[in-house]
C-alpha atoms as a PDB file:
ATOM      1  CA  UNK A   1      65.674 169.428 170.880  1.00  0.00           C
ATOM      2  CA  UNK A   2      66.386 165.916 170.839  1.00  0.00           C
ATOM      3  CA  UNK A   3      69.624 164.351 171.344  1.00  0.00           C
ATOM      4  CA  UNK A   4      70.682 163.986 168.390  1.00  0.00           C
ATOM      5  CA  UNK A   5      70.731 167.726 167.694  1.00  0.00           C
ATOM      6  CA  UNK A   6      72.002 168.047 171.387  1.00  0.00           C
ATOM      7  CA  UNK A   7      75.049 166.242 170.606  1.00  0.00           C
ATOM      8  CA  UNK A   8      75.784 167.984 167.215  1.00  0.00           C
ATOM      9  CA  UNK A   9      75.429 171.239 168.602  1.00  0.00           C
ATOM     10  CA  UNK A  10      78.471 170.191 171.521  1.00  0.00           C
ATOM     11  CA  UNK A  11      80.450 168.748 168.728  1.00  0.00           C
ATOM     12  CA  UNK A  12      79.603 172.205 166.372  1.00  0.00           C
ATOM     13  CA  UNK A  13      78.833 174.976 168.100  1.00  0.00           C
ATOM     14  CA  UNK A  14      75.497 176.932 167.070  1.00  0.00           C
ATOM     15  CA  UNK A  15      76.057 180.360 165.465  1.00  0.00           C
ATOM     16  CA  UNK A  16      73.560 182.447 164.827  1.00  0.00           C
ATOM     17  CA  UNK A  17      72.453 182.414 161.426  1.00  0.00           C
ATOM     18  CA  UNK A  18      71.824 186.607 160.593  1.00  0.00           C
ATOM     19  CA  UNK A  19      75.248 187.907 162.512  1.00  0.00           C
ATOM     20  CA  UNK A  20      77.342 184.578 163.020  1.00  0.00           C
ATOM     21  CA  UNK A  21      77.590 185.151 167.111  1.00  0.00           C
ATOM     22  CA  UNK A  22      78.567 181.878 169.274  1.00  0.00           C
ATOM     23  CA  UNK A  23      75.100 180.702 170.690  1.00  0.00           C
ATOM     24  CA  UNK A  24      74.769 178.221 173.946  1.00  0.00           C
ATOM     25  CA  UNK A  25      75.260 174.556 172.596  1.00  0.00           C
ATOM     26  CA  UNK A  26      71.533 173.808 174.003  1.00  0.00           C
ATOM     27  CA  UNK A  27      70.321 176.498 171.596  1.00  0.00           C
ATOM     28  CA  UNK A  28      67.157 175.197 169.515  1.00  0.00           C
ATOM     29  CA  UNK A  29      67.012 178.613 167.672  1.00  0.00           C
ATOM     30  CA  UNK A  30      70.396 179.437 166.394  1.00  0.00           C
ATOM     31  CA  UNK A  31      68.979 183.176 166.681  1.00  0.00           C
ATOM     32  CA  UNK A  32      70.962 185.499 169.037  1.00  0.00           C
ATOM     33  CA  UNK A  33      69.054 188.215 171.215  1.00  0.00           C
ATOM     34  CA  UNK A  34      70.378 190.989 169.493  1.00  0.00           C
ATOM     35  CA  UNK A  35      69.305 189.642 165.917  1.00  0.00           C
ATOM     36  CA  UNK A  36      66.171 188.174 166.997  1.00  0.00           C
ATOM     37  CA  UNK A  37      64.786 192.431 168.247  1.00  0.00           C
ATOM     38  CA  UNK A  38      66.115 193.310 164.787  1.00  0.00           C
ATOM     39  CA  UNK A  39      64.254 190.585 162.753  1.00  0.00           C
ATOM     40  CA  UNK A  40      61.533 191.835 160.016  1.00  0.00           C
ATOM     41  CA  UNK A  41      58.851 189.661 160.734  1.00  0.00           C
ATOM     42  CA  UNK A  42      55.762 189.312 158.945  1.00  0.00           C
ATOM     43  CA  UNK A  43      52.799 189.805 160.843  1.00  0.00           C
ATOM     44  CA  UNK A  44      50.156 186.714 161.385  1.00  0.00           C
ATOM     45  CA  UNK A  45      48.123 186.509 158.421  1.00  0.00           C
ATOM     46  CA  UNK A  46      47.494 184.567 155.365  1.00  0.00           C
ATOM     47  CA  UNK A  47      48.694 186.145 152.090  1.00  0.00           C
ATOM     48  CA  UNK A  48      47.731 185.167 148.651  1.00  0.00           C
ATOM     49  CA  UNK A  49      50.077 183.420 146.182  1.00  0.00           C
ATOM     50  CA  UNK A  50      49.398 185.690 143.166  1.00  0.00           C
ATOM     51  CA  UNK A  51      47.973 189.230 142.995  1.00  0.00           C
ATOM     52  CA  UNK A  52      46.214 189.285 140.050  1.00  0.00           C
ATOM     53  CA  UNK A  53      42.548 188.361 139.933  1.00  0.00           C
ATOM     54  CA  UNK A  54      42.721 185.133 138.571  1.00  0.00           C
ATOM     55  CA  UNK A  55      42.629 181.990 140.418  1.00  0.00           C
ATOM     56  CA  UNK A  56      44.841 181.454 143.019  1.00  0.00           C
ATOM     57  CA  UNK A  57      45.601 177.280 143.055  1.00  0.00           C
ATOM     58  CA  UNK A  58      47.142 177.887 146.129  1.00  0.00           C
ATOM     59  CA  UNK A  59      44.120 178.547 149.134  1.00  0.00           C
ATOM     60  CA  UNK A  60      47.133 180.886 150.617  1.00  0.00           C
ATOM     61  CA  UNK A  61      50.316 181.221 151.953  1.00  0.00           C
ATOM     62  CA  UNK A  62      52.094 182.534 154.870  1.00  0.00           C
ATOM     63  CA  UNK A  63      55.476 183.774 155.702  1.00  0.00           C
ATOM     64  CA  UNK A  64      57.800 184.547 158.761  1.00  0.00           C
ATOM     65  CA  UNK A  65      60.105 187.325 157.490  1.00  0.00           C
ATOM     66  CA  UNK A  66      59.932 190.305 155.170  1.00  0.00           C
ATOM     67  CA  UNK A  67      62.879 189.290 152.335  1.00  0.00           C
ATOM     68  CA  UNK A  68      65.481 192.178 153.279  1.00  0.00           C
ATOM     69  CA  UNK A  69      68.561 193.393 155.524  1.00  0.00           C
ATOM     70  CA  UNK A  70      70.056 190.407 157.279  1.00  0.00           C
ATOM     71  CA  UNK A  71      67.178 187.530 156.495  1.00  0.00           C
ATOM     72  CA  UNK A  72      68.395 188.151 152.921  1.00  0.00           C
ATOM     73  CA  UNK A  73      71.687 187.838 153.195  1.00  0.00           C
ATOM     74  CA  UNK A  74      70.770 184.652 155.561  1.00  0.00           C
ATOM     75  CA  UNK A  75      68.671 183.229 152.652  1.00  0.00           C
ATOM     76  CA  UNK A  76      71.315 184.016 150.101  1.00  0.00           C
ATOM     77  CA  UNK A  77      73.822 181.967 152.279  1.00  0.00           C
ATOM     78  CA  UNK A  78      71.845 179.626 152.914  1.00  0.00           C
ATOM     79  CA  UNK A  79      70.937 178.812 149.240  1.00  0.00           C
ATOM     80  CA  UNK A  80      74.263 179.856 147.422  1.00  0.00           C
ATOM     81  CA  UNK A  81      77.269 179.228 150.501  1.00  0.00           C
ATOM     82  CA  UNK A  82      76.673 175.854 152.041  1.00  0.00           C
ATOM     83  CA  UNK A  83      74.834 176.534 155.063  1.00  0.00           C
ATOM     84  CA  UNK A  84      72.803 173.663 154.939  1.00  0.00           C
ATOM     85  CA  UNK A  85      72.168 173.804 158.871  1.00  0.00           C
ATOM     86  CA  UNK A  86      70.164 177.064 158.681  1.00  0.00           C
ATOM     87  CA  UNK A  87      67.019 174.855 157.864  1.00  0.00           C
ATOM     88  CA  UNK A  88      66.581 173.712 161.639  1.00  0.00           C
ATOM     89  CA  UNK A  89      65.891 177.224 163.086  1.00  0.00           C
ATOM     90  CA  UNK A  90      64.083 178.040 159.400  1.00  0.00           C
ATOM     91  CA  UNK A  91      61.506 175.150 159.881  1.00  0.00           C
ATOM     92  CA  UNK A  92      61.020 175.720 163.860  1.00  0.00           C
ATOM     93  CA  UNK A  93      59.577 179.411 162.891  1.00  0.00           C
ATOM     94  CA  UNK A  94      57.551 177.811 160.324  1.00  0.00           C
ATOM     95  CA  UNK A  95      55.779 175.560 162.631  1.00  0.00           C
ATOM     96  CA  UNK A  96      55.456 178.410 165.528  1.00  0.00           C
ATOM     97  CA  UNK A  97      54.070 180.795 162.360  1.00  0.00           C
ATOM     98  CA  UNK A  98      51.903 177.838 161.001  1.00  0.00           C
ATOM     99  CA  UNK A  99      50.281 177.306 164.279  1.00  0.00           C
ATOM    100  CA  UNK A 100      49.350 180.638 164.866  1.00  0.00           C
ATOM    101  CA  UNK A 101      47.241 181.130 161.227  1.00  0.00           C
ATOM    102  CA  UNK A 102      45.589 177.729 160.185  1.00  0.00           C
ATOM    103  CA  UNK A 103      45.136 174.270 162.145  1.00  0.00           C
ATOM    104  CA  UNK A 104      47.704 171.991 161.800  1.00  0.00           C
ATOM    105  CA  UNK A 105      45.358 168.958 162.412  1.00  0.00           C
ATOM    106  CA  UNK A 106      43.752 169.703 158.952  1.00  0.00           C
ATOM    107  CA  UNK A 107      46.641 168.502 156.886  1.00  0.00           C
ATOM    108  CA  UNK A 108      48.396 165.817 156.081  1.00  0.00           C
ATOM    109  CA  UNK A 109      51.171 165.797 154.326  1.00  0.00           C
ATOM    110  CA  UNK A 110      53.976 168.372 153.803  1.00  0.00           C
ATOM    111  CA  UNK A 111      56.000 168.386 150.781  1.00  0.00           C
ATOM    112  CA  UNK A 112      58.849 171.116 149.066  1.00  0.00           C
ATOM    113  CA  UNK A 113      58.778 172.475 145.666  1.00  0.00           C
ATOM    114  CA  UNK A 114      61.551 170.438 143.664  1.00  0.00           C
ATOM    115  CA  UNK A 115      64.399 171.798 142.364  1.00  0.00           C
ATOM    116  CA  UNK A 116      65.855 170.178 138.730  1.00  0.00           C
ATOM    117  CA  UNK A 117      68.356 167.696 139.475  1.00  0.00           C
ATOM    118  CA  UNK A 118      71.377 169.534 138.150  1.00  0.00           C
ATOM    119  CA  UNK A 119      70.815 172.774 139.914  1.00  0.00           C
ATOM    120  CA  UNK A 120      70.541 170.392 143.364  1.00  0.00           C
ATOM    121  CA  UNK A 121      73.748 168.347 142.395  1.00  0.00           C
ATOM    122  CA  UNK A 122      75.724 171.566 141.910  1.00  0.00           C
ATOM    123  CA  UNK A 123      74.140 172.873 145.190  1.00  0.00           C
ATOM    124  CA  UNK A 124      74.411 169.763 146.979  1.00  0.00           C
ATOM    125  CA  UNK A 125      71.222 169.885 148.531  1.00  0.00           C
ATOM    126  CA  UNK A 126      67.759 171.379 147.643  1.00  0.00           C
ATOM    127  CA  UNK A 127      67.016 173.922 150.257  1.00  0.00           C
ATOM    128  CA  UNK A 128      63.129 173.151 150.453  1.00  0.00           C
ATOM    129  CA  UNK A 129      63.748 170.175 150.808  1.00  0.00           C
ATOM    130  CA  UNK A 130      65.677 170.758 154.084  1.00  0.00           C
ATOM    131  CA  UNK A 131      63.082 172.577 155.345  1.00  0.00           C
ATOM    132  CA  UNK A 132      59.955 170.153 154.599  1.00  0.00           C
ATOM    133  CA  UNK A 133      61.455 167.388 156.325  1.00  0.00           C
ATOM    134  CA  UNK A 134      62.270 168.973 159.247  1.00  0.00           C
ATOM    135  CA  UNK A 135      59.329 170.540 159.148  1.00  0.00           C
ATOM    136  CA  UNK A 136      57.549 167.281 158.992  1.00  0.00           C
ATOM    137  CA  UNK A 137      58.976 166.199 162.104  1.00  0.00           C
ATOM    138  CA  UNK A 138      57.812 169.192 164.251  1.00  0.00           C
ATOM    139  CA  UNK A 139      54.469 168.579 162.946  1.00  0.00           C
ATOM    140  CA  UNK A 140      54.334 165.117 162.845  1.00  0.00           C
ATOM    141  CA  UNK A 141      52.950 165.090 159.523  1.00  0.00           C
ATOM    142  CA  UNK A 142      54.202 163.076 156.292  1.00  0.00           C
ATOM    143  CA  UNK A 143      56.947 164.366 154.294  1.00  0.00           C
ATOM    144  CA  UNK A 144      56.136 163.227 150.918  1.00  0.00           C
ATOM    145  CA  UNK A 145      58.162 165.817 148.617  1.00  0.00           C
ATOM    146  CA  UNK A 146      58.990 162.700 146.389  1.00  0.00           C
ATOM    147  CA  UNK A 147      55.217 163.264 145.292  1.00  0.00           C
ATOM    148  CA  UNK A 148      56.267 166.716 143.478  1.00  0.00           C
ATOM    149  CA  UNK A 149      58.702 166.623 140.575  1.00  0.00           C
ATOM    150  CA  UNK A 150      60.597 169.264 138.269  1.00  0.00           C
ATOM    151  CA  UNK A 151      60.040 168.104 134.557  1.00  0.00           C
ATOM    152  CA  UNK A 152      62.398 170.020 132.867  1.00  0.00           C
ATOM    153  CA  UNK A 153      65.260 172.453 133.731  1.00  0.00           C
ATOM    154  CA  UNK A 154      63.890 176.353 133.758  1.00  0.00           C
ATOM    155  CA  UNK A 155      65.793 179.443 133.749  1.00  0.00           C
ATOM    156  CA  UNK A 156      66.488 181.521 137.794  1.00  0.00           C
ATOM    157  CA  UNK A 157      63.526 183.608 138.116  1.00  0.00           C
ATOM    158  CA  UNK A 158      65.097 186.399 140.184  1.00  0.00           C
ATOM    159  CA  UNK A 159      65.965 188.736 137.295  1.00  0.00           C
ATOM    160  CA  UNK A 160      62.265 187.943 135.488  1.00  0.00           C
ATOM    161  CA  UNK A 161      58.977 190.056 135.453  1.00  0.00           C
ATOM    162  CA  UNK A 162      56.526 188.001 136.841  1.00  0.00           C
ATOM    163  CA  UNK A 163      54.724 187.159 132.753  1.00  0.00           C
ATOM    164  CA  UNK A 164      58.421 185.841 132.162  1.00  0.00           C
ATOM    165  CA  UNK A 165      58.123 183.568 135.876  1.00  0.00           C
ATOM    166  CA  UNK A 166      54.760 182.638 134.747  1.00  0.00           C
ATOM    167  CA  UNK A 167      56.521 181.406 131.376  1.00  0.00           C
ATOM    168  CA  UNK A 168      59.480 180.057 132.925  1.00  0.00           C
ATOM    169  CA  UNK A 169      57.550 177.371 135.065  1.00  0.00           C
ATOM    170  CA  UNK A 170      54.552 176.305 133.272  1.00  0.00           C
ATOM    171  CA  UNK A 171      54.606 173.064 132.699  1.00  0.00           C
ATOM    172  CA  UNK A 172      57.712 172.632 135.045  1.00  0.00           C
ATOM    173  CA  UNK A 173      56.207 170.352 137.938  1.00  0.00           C
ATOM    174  CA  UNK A 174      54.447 166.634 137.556  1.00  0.00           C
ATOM    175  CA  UNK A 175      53.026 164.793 140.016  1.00  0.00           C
ATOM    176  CA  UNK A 176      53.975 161.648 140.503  1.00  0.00           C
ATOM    177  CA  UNK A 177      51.411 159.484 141.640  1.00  0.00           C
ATOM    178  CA  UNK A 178      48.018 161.404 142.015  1.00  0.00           C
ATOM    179  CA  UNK A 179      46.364 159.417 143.415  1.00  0.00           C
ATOM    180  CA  UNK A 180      48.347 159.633 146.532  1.00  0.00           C
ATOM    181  CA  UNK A 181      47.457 163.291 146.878  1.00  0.00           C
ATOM    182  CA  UNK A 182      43.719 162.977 145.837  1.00  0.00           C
ATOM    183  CA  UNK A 183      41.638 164.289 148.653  1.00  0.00           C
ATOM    184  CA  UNK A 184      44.858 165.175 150.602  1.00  0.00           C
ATOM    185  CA  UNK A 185      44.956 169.003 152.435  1.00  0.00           C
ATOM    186  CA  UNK A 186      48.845 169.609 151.611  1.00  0.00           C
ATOM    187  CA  UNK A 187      51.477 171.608 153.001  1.00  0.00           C
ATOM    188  CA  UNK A 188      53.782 173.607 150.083  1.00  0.00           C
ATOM    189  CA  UNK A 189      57.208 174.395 151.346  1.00  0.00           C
ATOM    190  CA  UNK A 190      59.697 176.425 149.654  1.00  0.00           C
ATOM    191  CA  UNK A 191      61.874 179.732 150.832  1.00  0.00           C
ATOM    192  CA  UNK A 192      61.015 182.989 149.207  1.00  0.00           C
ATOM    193  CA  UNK A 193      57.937 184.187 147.721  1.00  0.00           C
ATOM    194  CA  UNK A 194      58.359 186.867 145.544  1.00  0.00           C
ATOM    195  CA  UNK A 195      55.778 186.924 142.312  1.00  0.00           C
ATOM    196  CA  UNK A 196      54.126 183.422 143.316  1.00  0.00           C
ATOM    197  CA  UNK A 197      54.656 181.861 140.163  1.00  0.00           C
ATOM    198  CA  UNK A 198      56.312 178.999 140.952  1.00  0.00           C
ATOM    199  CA  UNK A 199      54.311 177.883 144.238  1.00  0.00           C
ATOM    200  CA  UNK A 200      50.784 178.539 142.069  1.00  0.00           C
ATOM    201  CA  UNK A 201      52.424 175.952 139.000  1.00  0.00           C
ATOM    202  CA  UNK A 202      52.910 173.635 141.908  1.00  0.00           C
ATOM    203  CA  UNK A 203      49.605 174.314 143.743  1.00  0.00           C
ATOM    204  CA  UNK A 204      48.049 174.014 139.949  1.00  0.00           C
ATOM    205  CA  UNK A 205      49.078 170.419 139.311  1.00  0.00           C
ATOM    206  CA  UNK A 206      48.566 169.607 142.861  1.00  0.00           C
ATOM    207  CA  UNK A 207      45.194 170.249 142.464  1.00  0.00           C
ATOM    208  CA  UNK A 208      44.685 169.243 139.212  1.00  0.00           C
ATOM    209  CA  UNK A 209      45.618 165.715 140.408  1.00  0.00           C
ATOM    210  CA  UNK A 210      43.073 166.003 143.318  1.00  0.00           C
ATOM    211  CA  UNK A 211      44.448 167.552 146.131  1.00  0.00           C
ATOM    212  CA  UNK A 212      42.086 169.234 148.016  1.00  0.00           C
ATOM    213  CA  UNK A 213      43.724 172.135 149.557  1.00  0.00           C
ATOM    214  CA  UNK A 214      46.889 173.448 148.983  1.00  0.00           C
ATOM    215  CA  UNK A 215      48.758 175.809 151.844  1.00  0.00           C
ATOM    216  CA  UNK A 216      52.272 177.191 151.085  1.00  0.00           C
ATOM    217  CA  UNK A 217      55.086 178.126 153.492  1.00  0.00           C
ATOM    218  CA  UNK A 218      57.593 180.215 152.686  1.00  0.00           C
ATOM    219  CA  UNK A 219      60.514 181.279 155.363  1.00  0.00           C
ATOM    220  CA  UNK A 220      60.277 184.975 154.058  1.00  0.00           C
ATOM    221  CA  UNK A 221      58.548 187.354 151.214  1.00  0.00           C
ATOM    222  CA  UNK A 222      59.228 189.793 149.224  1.00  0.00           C
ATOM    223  CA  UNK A 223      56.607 191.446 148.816  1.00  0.00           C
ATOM    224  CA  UNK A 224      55.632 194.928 150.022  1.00  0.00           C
END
């Protein structure tokens, strides 16, 4: 924790971000003890982005939680209730789950899947986004999410089958300038996986521009 964080955390005190609880100011994971035995984590292996037998433009994808219970309702606040500050202790188990399935030296940039403009001016932040660039830091990697952009506006995908997700996003993302990602082994950051359409649309322009590999992160899943 550096001081920065330090100082914020004197100024704010830490809660923990699943039951609320008063933490210790010098807490770097605003997790209490109780919480942290209760948490549905997702055990250390590499998942694939979609299910079906086609390609997958993403080479895999790895998550820290299952997407129930508490980490739900942690993700929901997080997303819909201005708590911006949850993406510290979201992006330190990132990088501890990272570490622990791929190398970290083999990539070099990390970047979040964008969210349209309006939706993050109503929101006031784009919750990736959070995440990536903190992310970034504990990795010391590039944050380059300004590479990825959202064309046009699409429909939430939480009340879609996944043909109607597929729909939804295809031929949402651009990239901006490819050849800043040709060649490049990329990190894909964005919160919930759930059908994978919207991190494969992201990993398919990404590598249709030249990227070489394309890993996502996602804080929690919801699949079974």
């Amino acid at each position: 924790m550096n001081f920065i964080e330090r100082l914020v955390n004197i100024v704010y005190p830490p809660k923990c971000i699943f039951c609320q609880k008063l933490l210790d100011h010098d807490a770097a994971l605003h997790i209490c003890s109780a919480c942290y035995l209760k948490l549905p984590l997702v055990e250390n292996r590499i998942l694939k982005t979609s299910l079906d037998e086609e390609e997958n433009y993403c080479d895999g994808v790895v998550s820290v939680f299952e997407y129930t219970g508490m980490v739900k309702e942690s993700l929901i606040r997080f997303k819909f209730y201005n708590k911006p500050s949850y993406y510290r202790t979201y992006a330190r188990l990132l990088a501890d789950k990272i570490g622990k399935v791929t190398d970290v030296k083999n990539y070099q940039m990390v970047l979040s899947v964008p969210l349209h403009k309006h939706k993050e001016f109503s929101r006031g932040y784009n919750q990736a986004r959070l995440i990536s660039k903190a992310l970034s830091r504990l990795l010391k990697k590039r944050e380059c999410s300004y590479l990825l952009k959202r064309e046009r506006y699409t429909e939430a995908q939480s009340l879609m089958d996944k043909q109607k997700r597929n729909q939804n996003v295809k031929g949402a993302f651009a990239v901006v300038s490819p050849n800043k990602v040709k060649g490049k082994a990329i990190l894909l950051v964005d919160d919930i996986l759930t059908t994978g359409s919207t991190l494969e649309e992201c990993g398919r322009v990404l590598k249709q521009a030249g990227a070489e590999k394309v890993f996502a992160v996602v804080v929690a899943t919801g699949r079974k």
